[in-house]
Protein backbone atom coordinates (compact mmCIF):
# COMPACT_ATOMS: atom_id res chain seq x y z
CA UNK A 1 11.97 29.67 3.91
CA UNK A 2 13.26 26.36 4.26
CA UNK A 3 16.90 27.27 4.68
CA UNK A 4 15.40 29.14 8.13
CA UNK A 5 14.50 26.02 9.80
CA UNK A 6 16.81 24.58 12.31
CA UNK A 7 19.15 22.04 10.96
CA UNK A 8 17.71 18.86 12.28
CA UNK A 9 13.97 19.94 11.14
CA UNK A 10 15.42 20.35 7.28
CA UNK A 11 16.69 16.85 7.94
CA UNK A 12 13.82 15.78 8.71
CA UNK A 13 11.40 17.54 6.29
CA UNK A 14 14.51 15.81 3.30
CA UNK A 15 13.83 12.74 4.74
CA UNK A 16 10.03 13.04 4.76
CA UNK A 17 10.01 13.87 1.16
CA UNK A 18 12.37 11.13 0.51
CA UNK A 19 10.18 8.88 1.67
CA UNK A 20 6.50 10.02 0.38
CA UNK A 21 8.52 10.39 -3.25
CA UNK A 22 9.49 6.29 -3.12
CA UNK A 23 6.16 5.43 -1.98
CA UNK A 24 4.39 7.52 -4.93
CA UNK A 25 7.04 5.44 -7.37
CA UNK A 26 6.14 2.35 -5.41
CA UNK A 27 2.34 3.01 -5.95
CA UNK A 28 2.83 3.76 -9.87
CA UNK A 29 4.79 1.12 -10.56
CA UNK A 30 2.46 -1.09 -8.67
CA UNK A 31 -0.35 0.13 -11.10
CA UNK A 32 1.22 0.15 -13.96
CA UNK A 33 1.52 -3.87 -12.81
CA UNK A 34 5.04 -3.32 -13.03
CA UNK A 35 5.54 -5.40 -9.89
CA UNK A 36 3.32 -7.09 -7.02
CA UNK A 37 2.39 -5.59 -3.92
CA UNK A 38 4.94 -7.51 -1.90
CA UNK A 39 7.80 -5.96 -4.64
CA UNK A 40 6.38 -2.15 -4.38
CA UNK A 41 6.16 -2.11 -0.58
CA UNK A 42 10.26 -3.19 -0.81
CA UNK A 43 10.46 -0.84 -3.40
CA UNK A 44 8.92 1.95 -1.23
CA UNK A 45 10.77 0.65 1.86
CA UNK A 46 7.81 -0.29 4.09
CA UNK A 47 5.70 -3.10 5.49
CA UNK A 48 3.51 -4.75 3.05
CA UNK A 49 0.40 -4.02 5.20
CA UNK A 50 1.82 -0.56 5.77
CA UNK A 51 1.50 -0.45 1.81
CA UNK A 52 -1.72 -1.94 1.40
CA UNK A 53 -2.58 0.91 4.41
CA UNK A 54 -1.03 3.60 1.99
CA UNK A 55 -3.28 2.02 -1.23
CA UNK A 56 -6.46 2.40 0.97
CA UNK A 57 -6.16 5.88 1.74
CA UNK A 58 -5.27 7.38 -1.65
CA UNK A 59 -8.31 5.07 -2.60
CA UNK A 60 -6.27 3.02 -4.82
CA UNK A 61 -7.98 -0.66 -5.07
CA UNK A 62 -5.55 -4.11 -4.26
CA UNK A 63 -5.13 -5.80 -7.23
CA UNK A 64 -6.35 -9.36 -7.09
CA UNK A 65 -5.82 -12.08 -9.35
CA UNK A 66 -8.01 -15.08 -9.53
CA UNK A 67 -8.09 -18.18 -12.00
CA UNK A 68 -12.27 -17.48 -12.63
CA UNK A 69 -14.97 -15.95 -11.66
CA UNK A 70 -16.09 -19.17 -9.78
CA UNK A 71 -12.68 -18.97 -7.53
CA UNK A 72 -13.54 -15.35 -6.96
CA UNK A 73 -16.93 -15.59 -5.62
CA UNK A 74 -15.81 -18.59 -3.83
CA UNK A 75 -13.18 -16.84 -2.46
CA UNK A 76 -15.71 -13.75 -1.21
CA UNK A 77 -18.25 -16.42 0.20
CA UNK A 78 -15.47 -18.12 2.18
CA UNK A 79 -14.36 -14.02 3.35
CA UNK A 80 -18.28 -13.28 4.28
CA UNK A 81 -18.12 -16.72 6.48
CA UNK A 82 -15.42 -15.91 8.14
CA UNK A 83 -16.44 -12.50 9.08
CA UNK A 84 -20.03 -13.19 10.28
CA UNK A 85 -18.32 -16.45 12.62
CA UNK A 86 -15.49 -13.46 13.82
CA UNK A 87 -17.30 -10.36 14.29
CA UNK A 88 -15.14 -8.68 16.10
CA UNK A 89 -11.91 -9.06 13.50
């Protein structure tokens, strides 16, 4: 079936694959904790935001490191702040 497409679409549909294949090694090895987030987005040949976008929607959560519990929630008061001050970011 694939042999009947034109030329330029097989290239295209190869390349496709290509891609979504180094992204789902990206994401693994990313979980695993293999490498960071900045590594796996190199690793699957993207942007890292384009990554974290690719994370999100296979609901896959960022992994976040923090020294305590204490940095943490200050961390996600300091987030909250700046949201309610900029609503519309």
């Amino acid at each position: 079936m694939i042999q009947k497409l034109p030329k330029v679409e097989r290239e295209q549909l190869r390349k496709s694959l290509e891609e979504e294949s180094q992204l789902d090694a990206a994401i693994l090895r990313y979980q695993e904790g293999e490498v960071t987030l900045g590594r796996a987005a190199e690793l699957a040949g993207i942007h890292r935001f384009e990554f974290e976008e690719a994370l999100a929607s296979r609901g896959i959560w960022k992994i976040v490191e923090v020294d305590s519990a204490e940095t943490l929630k200050a961390q996600i008061a300091h987030i909250k702040r700046f949201h309610k001050s900029n609503p519309n970011k």
